[in-house]
N, C-alpha and C. Protein backbone atom coordinates (compact mmCIF):
# COMPACT_ATOMS: atom_id res chain seq x y z
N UNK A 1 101.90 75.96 109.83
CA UNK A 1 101.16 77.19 109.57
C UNK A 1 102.06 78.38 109.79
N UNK A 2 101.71 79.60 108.92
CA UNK A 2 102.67 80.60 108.94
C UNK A 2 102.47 81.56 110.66
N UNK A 3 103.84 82.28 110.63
CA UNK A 3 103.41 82.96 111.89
C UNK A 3 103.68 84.39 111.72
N UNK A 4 102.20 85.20 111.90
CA UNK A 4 101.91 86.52 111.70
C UNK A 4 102.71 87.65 112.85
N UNK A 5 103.07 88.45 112.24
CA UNK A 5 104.02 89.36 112.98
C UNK A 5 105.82 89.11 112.85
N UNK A 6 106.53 90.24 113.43
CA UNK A 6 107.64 90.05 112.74
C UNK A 6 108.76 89.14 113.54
N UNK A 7 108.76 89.31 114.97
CA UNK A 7 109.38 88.40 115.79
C UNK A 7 109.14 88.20 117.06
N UNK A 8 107.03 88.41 117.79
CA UNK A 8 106.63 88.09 118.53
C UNK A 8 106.81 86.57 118.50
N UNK A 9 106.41 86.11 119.62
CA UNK A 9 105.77 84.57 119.30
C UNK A 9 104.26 84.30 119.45
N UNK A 10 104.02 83.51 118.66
CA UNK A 10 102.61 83.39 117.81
C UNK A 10 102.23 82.36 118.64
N UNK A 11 100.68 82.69 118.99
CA UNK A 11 99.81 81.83 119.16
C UNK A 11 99.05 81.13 118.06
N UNK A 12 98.37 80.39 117.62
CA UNK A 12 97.61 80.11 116.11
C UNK A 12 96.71 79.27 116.40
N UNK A 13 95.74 79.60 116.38
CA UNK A 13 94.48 79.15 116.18
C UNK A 13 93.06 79.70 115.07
N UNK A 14 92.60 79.00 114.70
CA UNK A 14 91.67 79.08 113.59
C UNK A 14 90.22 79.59 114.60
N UNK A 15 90.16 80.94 114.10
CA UNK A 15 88.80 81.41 114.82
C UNK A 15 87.22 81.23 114.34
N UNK A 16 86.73 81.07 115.36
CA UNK A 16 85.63 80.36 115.07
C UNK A 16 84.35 81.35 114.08
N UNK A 17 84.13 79.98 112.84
CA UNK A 17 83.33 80.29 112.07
C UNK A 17 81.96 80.95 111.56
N UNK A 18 81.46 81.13 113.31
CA UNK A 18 80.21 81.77 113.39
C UNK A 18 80.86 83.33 113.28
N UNK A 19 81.52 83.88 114.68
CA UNK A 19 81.87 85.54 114.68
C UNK A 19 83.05 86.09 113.88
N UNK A 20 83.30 85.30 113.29
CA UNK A 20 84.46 86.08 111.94
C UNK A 20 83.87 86.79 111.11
N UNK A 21 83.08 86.07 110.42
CA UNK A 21 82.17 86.88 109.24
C UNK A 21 82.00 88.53 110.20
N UNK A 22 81.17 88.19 111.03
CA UNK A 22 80.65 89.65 111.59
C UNK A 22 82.20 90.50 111.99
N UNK A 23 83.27 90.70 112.48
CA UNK A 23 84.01 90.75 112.77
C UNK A 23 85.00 91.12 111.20
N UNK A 24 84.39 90.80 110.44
CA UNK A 24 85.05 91.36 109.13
C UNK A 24 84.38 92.21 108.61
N UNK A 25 82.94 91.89 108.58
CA UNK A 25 82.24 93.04 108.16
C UNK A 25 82.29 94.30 108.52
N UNK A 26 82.84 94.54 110.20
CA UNK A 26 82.98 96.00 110.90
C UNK A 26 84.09 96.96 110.09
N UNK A 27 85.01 95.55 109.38
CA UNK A 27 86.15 95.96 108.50
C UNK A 27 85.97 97.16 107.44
N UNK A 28 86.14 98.30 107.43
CA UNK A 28 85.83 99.20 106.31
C UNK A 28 86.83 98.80 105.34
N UNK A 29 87.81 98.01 105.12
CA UNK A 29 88.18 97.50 103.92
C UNK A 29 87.48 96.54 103.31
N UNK A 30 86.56 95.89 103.70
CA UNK A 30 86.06 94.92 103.25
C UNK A 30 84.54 95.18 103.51
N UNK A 31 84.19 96.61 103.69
CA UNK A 31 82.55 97.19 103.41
C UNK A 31 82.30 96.14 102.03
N UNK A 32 80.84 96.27 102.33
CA UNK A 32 79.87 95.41 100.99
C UNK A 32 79.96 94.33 100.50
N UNK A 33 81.04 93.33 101.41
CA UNK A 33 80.89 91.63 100.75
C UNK A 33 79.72 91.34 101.83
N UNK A 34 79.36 90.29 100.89
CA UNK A 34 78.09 89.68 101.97
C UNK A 34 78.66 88.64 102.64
N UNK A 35 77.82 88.14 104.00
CA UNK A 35 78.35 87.12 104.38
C UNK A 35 78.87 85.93 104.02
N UNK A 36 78.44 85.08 103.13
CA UNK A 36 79.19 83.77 102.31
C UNK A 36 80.36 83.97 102.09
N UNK A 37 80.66 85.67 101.38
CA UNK A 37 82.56 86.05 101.06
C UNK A 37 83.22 86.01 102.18
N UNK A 38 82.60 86.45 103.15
CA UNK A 38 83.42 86.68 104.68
C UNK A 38 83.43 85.77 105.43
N UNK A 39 82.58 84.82 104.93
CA UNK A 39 82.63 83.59 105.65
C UNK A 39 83.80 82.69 105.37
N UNK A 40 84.11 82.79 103.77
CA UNK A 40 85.09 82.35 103.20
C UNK A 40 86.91 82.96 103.57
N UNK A 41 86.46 83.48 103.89
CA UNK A 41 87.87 85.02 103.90
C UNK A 41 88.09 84.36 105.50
N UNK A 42 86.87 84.20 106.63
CA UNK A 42 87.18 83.74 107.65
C UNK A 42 88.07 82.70 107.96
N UNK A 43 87.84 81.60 107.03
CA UNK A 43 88.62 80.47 107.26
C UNK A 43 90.29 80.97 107.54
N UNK A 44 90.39 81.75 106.75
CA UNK A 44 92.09 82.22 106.56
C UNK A 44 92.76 82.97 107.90
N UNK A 45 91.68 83.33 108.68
CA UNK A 45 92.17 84.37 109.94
C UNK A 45 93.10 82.95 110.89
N UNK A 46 93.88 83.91 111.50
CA UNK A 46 94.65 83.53 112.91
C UNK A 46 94.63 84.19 113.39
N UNK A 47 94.47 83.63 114.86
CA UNK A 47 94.03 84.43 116.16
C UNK A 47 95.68 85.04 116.31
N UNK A 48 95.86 86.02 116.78
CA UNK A 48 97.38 86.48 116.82
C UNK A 48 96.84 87.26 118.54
N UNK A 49 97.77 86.98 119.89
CA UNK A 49 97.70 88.17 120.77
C UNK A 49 99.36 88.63 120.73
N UNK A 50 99.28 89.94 121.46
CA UNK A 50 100.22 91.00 121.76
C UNK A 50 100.25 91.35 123.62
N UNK A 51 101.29 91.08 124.26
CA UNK A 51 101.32 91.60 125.76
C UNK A 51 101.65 93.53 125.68
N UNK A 52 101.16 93.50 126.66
CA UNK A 52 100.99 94.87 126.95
C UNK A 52 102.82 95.37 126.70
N UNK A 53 103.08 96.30 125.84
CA UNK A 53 104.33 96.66 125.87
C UNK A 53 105.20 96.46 124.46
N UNK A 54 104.23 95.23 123.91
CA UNK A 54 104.89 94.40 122.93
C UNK A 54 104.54 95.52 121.59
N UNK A 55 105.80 95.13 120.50
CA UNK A 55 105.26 96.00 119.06
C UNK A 55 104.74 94.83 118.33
N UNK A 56 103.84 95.26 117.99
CA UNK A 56 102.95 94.35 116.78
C UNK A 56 103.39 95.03 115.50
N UNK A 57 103.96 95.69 114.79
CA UNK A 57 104.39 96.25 113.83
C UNK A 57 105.80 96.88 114.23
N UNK A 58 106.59 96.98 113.51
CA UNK A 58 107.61 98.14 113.75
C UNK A 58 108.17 98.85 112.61
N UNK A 59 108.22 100.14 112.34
CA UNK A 59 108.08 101.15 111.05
C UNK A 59 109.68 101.12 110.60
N UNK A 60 109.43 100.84 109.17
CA UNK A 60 110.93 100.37 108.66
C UNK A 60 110.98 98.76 108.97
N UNK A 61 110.49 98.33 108.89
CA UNK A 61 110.69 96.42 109.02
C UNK A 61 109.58 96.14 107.81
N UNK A 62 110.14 94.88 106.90
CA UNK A 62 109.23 94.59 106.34
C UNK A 62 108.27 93.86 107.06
N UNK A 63 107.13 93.20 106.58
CA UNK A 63 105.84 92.52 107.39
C UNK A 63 104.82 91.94 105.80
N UNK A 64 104.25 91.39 106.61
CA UNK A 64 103.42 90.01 105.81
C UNK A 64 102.17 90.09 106.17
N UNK A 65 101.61 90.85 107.50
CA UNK A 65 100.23 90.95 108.05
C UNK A 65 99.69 91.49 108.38
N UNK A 66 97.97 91.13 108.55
CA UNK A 66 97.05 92.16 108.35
C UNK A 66 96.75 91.78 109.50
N UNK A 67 96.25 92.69 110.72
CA UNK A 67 95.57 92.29 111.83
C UNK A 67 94.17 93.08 112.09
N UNK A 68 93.42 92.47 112.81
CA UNK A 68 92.27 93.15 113.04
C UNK A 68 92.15 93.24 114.60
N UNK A 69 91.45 94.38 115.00
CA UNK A 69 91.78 94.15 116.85
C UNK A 69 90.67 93.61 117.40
N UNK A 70 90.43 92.95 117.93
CA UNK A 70 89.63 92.34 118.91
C UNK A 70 89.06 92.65 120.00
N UNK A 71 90.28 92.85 121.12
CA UNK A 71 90.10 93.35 122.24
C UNK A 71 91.68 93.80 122.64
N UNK A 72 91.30 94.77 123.29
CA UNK A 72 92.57 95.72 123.87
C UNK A 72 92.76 97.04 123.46
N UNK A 73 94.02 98.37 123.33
CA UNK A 73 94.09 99.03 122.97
C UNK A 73 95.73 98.82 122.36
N UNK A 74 95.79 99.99 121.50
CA UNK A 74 97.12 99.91 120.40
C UNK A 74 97.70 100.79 120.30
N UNK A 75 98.65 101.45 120.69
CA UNK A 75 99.38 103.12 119.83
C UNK A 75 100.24 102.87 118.94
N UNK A 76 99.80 103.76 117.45
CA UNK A 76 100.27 104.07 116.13
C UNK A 76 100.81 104.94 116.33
N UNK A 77 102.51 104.70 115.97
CA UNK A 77 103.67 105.91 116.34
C UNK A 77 103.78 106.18 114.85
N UNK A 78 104.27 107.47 114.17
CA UNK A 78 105.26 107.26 112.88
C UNK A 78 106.26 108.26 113.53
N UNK A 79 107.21 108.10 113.25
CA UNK A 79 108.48 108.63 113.73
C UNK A 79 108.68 108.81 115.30
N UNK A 80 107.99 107.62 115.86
CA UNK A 80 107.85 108.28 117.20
C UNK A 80 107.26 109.09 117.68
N UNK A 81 106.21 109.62 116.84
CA UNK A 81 104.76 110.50 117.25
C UNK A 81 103.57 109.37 116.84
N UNK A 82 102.83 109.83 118.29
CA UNK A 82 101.50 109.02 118.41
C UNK A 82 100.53 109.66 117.15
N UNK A 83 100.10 109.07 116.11
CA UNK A 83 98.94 109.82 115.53
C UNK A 83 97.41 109.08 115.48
N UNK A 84 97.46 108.02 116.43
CA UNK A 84 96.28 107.24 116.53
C UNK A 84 96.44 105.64 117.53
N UNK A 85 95.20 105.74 118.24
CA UNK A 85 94.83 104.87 119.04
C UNK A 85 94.11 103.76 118.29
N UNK A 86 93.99 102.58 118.60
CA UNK A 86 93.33 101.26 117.62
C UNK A 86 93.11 100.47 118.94
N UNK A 87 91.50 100.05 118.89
CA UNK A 87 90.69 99.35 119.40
C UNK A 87 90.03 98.51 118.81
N UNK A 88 88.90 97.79 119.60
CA UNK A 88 88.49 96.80 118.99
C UNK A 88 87.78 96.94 117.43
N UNK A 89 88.00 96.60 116.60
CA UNK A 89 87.29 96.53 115.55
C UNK A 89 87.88 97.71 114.38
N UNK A 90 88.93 98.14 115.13
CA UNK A 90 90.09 98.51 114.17
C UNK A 90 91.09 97.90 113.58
N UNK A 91 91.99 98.15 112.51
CA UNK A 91 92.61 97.17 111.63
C UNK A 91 94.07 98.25 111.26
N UNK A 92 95.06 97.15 110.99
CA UNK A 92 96.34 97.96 110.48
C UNK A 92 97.10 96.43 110.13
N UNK A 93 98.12 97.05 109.04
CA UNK A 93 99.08 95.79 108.27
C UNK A 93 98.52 96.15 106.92
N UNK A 94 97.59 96.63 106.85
CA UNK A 94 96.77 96.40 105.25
C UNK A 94 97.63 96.31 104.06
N UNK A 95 98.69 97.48 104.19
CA UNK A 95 99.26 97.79 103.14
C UNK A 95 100.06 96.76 102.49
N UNK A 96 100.84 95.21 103.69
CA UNK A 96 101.64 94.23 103.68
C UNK A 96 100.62 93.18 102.86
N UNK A 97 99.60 93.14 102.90
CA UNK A 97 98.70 92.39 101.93
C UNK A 97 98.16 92.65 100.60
N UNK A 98 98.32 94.01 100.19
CA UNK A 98 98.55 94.34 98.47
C UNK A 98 99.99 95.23 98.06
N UNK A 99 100.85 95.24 98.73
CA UNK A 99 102.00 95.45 98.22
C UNK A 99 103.38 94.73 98.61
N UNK A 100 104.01 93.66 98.22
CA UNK A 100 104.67 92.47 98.73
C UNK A 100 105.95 93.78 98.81
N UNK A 101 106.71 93.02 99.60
CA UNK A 101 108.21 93.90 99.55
C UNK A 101 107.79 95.01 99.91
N UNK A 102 107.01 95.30 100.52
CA UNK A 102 107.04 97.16 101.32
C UNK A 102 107.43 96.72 102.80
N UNK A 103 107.85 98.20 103.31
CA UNK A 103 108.05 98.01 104.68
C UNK A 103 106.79 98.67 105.33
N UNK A 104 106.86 98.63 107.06
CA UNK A 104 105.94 99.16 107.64
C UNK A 104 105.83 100.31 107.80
N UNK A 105 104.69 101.55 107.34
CA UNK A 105 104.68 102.56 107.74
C UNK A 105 104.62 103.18 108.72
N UNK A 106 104.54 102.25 109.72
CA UNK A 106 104.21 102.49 111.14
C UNK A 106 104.16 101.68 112.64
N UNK A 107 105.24 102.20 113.62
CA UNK A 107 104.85 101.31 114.26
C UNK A 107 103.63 101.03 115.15
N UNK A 108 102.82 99.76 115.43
CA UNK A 108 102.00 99.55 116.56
C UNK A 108 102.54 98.66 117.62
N UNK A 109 102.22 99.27 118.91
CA UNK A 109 102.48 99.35 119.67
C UNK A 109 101.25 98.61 120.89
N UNK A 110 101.18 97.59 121.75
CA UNK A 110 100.29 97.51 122.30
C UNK A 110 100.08 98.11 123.68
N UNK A 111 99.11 98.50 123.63
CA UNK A 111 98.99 99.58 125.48
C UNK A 111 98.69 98.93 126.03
N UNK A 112 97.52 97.70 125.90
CA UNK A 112 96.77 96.62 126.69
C UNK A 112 97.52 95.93 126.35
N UNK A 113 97.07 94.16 127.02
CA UNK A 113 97.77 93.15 126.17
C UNK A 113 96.31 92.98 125.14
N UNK A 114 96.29 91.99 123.24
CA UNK A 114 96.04 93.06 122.64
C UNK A 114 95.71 91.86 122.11
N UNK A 115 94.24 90.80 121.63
CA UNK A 115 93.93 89.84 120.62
C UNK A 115 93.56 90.29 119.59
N UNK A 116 94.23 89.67 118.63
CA UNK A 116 93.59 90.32 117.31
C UNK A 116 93.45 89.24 116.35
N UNK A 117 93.09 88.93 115.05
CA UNK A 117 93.34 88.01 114.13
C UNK A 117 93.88 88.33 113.06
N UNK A 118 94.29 87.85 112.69
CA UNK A 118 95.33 87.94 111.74
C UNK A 118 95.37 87.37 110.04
N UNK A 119 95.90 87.90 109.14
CA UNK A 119 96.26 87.19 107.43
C UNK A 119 97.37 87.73 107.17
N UNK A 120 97.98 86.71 106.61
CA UNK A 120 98.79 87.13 105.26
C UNK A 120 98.95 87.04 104.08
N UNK A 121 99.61 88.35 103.50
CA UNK A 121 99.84 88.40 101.99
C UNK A 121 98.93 87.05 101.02
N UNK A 122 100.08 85.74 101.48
CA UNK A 122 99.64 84.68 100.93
C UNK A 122 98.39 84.07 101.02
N UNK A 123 97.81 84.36 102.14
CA UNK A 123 96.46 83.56 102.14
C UNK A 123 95.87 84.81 101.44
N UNK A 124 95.60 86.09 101.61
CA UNK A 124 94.80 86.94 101.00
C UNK A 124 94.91 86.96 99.82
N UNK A 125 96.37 86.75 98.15
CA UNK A 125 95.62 87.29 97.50
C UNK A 125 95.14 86.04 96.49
N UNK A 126 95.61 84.88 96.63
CA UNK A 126 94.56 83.84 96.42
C UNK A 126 93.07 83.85 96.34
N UNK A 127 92.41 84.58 97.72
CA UNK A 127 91.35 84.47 98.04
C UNK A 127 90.52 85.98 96.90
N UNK A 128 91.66 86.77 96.99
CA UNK A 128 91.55 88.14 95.67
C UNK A 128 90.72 87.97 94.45
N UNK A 129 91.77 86.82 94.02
CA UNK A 129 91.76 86.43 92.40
C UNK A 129 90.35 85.38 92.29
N UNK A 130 90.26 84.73 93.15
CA UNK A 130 88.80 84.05 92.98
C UNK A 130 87.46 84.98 93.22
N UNK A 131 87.76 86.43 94.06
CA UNK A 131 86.54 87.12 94.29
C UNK A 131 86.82 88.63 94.03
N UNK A 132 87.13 89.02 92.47
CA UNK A 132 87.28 90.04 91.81
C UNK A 132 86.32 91.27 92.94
N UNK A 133 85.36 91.03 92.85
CA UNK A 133 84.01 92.35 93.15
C UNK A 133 85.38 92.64 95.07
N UNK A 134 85.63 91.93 95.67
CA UNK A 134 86.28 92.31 96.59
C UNK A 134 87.65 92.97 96.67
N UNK A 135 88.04 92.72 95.38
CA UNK A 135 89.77 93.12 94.68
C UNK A 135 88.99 94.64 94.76
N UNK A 136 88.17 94.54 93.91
CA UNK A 136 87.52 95.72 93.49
C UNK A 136 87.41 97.17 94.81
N UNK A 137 86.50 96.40 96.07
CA UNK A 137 86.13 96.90 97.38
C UNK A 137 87.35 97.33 97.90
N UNK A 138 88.40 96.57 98.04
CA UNK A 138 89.50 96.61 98.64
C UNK A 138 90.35 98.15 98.11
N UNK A 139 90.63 97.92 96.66
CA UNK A 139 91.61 98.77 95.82
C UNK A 139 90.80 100.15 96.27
N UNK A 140 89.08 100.57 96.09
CA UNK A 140 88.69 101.81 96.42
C UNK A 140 89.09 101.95 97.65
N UNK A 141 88.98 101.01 99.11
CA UNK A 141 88.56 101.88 100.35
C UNK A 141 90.28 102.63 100.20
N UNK A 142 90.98 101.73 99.64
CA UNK A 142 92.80 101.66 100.28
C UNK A 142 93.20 102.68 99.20
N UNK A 143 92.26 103.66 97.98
CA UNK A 143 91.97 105.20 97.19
C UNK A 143 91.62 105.96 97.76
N UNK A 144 90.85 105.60 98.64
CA UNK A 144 90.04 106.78 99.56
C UNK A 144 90.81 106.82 100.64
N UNK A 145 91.85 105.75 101.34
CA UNK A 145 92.66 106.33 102.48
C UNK A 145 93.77 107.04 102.16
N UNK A 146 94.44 106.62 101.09
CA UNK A 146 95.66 107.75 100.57
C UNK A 146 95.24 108.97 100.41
N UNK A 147 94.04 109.19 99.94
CA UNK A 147 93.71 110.26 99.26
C UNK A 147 93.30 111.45 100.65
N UNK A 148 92.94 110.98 101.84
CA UNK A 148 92.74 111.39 102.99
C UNK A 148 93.84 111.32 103.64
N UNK A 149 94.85 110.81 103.43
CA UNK A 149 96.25 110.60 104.11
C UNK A 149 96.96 112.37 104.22
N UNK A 150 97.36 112.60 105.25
CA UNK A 150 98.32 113.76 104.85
C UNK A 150 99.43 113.47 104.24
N UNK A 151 99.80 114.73 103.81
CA UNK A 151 100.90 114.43 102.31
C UNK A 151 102.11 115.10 103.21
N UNK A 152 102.69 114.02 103.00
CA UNK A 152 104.08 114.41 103.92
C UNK A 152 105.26 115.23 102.73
């Protein structure tokens, strides 16, 4: 099985099938699938943790994954400025799962030590092409965050 992140070491385990679905749904990238899609999308998660200190991303490195937070807290540096905190039921990597060959825009950083679950590229866009209406969900929310993005 693949291992999410760029040169932590990975824990991997397949999270359980009941609280994923819900746990994706909090996902504002993935607003409006119903449960059966997320149930499906669940199978693909890995449990990924982070120790307090550790980077779960680092800006300028390429990356492969999407994480979602679980439990703990996170600081989002870009250039070495903090511009956001990530807690439970917040998400970052997105961009490494619809654009192959990009690097990270940002590093994260864990403040706590930091469970999250995890996809990559490969398992996601498989799961894409079989469920168009979510290609669909996905491409708007990730229109509406550029478009709210400051313009550097």
């Amino acid at each position: 099985m693949p291992c999410l992140g760029d040169s932590a070491q990975c824990s991997i385990n397949l999270m359980t099938t009941i609280a994923a679905p819900e746990v994706l749904a909090k996902v504002p990238l993935l607003a409006g699938c119903d449960r059966r899609t997320l149930g499906q999308l669940a199978k693909e998660l890995k449990d990924r943790s982070f120790n307090a200190g550790q980077q779960a991303l680092v800006e300028g490195e390429s990356g492969v994954g999407f994480f979602i937070v679980l439990e703990g807290a996170a600081s989002v540096t870009v250039a070495g400025q903090e511009v956001r905190r990530l807690g439970p039921g917040d998400y970052f990597g997105e961009i490494a799962l619809l654009a192959a060959d990009t690097v990270r825009t940002a590093t994260v950083t864990a403040v706590t030590d930091l469970r999250c679950v995890g996809l990559t590229e490969w398992e996601f866009r498989p799961f894409l092409a079989e469920h168009p209406d979510v290609a669909w969900q996905v491409m708007s929310t990730m229109a509406r965050r550029i478009a709210e993005s400051p313009q550097t």
